[in-house]
Protein backbone atom coordinates (compact mmCIF):
# COMPACT_ATOMS: atom_id res chain seq x y z
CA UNK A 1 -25.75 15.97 17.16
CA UNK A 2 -28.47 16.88 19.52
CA UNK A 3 -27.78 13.64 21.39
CA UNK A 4 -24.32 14.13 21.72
CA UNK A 5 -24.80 17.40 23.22
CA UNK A 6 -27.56 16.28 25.29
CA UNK A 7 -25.24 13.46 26.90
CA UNK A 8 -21.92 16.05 27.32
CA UNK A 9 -24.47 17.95 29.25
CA UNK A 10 -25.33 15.40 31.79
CA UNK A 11 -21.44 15.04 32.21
CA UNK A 12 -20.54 15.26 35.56
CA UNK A 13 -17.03 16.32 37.23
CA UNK A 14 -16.23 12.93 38.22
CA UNK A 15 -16.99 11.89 34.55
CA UNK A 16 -14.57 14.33 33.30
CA UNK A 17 -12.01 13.58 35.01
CA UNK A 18 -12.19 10.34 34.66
CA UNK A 19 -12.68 10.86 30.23
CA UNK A 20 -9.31 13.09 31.37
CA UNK A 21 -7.28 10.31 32.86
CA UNK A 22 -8.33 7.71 30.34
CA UNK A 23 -6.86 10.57 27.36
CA UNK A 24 -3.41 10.89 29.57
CA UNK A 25 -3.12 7.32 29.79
CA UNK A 26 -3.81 6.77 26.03
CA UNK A 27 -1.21 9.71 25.13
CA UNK A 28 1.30 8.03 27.52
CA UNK A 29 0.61 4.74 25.88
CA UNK A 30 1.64 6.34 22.64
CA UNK A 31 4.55 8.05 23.83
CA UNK A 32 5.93 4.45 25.25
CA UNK A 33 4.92 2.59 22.01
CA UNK A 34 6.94 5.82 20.02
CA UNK A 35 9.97 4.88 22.03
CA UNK A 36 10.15 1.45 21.47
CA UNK A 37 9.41 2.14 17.78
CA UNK A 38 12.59 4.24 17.94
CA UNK A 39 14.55 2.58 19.87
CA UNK A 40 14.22 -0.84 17.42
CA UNK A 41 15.42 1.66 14.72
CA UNK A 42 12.33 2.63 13.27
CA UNK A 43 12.02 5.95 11.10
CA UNK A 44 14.78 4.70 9.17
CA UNK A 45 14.94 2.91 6.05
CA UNK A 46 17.85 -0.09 6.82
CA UNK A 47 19.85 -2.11 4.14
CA UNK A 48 20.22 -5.30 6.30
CA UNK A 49 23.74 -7.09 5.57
CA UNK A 50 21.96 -10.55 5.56
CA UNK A 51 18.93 -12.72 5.70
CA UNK A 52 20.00 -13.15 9.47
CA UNK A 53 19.30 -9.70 10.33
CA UNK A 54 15.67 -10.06 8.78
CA UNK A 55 14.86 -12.78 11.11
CA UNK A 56 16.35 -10.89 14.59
CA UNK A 57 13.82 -7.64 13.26
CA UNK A 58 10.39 -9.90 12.80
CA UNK A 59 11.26 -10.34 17.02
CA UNK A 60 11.10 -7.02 17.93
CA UNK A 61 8.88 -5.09 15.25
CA UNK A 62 5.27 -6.55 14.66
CA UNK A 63 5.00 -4.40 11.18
CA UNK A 64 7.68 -4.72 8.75
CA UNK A 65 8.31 -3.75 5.23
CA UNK A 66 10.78 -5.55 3.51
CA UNK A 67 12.21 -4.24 0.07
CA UNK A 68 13.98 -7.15 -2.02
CA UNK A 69 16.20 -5.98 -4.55
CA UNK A 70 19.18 -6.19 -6.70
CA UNK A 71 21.69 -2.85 -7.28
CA UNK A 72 21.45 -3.09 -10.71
CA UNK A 73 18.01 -3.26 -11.01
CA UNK A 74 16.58 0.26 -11.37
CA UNK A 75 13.13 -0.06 -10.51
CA UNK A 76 14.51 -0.82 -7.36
CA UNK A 77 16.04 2.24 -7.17
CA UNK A 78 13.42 4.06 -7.85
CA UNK A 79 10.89 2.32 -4.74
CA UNK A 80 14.09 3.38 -2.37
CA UNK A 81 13.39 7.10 -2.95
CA UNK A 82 9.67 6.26 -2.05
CA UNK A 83 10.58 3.97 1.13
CA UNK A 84 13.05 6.28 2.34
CA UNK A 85 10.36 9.03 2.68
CA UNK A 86 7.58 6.73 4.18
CA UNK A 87 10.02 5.02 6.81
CA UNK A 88 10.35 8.46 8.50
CA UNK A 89 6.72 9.26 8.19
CA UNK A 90 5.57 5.87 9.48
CA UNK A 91 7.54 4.53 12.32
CA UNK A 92 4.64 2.53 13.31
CA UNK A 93 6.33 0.06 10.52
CA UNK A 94 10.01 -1.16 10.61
CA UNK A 95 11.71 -0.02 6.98
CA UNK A 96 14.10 -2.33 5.61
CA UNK A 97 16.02 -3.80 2.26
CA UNK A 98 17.39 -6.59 1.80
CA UNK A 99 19.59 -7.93 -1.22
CA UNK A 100 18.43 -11.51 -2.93
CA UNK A 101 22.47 -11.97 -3.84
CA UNK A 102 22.75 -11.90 0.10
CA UNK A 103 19.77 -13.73 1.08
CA UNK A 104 19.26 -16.77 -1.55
CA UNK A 105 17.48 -19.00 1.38
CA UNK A 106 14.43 -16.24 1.87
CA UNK A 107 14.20 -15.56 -1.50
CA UNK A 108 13.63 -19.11 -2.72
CA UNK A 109 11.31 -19.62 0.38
CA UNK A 110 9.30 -16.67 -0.21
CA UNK A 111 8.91 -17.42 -4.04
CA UNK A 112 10.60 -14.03 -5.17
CA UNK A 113 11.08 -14.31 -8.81
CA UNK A 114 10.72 -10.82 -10.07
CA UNK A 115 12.27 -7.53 -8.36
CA UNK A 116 11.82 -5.29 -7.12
CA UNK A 117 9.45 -7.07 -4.88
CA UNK A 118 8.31 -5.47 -1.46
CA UNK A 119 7.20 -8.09 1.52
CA UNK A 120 4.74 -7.33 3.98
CA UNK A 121 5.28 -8.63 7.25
CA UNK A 122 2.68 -8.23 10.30
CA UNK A 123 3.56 -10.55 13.51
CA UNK A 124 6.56 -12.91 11.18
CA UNK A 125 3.66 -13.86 8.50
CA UNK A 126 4.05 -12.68 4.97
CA UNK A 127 0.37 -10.76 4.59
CA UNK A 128 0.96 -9.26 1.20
CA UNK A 129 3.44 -8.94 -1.48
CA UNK A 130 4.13 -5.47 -3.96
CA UNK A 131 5.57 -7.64 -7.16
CA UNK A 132 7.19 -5.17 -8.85
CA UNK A 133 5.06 -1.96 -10.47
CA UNK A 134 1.60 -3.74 -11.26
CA UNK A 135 -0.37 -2.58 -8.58
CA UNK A 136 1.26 0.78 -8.39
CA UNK A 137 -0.55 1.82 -11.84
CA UNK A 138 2.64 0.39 -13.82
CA UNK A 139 4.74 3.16 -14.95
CA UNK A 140 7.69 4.16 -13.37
CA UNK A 141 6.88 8.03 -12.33
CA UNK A 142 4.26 6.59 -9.04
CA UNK A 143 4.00 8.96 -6.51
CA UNK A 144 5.22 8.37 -2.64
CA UNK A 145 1.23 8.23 -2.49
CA UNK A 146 0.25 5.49 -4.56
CA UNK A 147 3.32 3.36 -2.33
CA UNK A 148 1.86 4.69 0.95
CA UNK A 149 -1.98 3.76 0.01
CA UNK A 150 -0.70 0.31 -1.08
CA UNK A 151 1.08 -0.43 2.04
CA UNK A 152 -1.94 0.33 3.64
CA UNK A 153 -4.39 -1.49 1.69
CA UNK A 154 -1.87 -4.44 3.03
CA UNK A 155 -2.38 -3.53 6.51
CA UNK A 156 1.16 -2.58 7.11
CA UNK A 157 1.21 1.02 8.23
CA UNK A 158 -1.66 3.03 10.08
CA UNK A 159 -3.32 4.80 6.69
CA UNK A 160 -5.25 7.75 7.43
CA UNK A 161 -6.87 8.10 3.42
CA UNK A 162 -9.34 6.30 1.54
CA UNK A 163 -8.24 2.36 1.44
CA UNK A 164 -11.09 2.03 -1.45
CA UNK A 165 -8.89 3.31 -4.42
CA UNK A 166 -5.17 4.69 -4.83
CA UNK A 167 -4.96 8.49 -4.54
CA UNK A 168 -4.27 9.35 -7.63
CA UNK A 169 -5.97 6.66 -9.45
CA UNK A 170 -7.77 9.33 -11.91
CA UNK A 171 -5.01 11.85 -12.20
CA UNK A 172 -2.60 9.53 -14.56
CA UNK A 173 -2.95 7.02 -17.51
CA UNK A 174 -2.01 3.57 -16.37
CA UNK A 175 0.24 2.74 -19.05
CA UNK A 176 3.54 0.41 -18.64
CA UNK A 177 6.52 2.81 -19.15
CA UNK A 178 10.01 0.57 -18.72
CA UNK A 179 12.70 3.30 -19.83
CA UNK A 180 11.47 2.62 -23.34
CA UNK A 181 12.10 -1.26 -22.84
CA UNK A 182 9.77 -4.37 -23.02
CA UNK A 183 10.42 -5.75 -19.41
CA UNK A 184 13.51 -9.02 -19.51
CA UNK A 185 14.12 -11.61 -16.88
CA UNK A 186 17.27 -13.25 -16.42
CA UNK A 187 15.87 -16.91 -17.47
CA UNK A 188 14.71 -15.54 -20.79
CA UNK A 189 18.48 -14.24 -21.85
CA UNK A 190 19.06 -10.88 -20.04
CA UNK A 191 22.44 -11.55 -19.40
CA UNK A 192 24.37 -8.68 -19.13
CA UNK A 193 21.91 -6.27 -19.39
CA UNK A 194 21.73 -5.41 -15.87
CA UNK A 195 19.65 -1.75 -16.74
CA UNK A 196 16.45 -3.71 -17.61
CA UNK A 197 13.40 -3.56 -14.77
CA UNK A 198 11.16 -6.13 -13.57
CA UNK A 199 14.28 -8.43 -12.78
CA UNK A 200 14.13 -11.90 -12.24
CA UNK A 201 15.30 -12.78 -8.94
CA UNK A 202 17.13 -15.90 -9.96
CA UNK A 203 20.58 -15.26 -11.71
């Protein structure tokens, strides 16, 4: 501390100004980066219409988070609520969802066999994938927290907290809580039972 305040001291006017200029041109920096952020649609959680649209977003957003799903899966429903409250607190990261029924070439190239499943995309590489509730302390009633801390253990969103465990990794029992169901897949004879979580990808 006593060096710090030593070396403000010694600060001249010239050095001021100059620590000054170098703060405006960071904060306009920002404000320019904000825009484009924006401007590409970010601060909004997207339901892209096809695997085409995924492609045109990975060249204009370097961050991307990419929610595969099915409608009648209801996990998935459940990591929209959380996605559609972190898209508008992270714009940094593009926000998106995207359908296997509508996108059968991505999903078989990216290996996604159980939903939901959440890709994360920095610069048009896969860096990370959230398959389904396992590292999110598998039960169903994860906070927006636990999402957020995950997202940026995988390096997709600027996280401000404590990267070295989830937030509230000593507030709940990690138990696996399906709706009172053992989780199904499709291959093993789901059929019709669209309600069951942890979905196979395939149909």
């Amino acid at each position: 501390v006593d060096d710090e305040l030593n070396r403000l001291e010694k600060l001249t006017e010239s050095d001021i100004e100059k620590m000054r200029n170098q703060r405006l041109e960071t904060m306009k920096q920002e404000h320019k980066k904000r825009q484009e952020w924006l401007a590409n649609g970010h601060g909004e959680y997207e339901d892209l219409p096809s695997e085409k649209e995924l492609f045109d977003i990975t060249k204009k957003s370097e961050r991307i988070v990419c929610h595969f799903y099915r409608e009648s899966t209801m996990r998935c429903k459940i990591v929209d609520k959380h996605l559609e409250a972190l898209a508008r607190k992270h714009i940094e990261a593009k926000f998106v969802k995207l359908s296997v029924d509508r996108a059968p070439f991505i999903t078989e190239r990216l290996n996604i066999k159980t939903l939901p499943t959440i890709a994360l995309l920095i610069d048009n590489i896969v860096k990370d994938k959230i398959i389904g509730f396992t590292d999110l302390g598998n039960h169903d009633d994860f906070s927006t927290d636990v999402l957020e801390w995950r997202l940026g253990v995988g390096g997709v969103i600027d996280y401000k907290g404590d990267l070295s465990s989830p937030p509230d990794n000593n507030e709940r029992k990690k138990k696996i809580t399906v709706f009172g169901k053992k989780p199904k897949t499709i291959r093993n004879g789901m059929g019709g039972d669209d309600d069951d979580d942890d979905n196979d990808a395939e149909d």
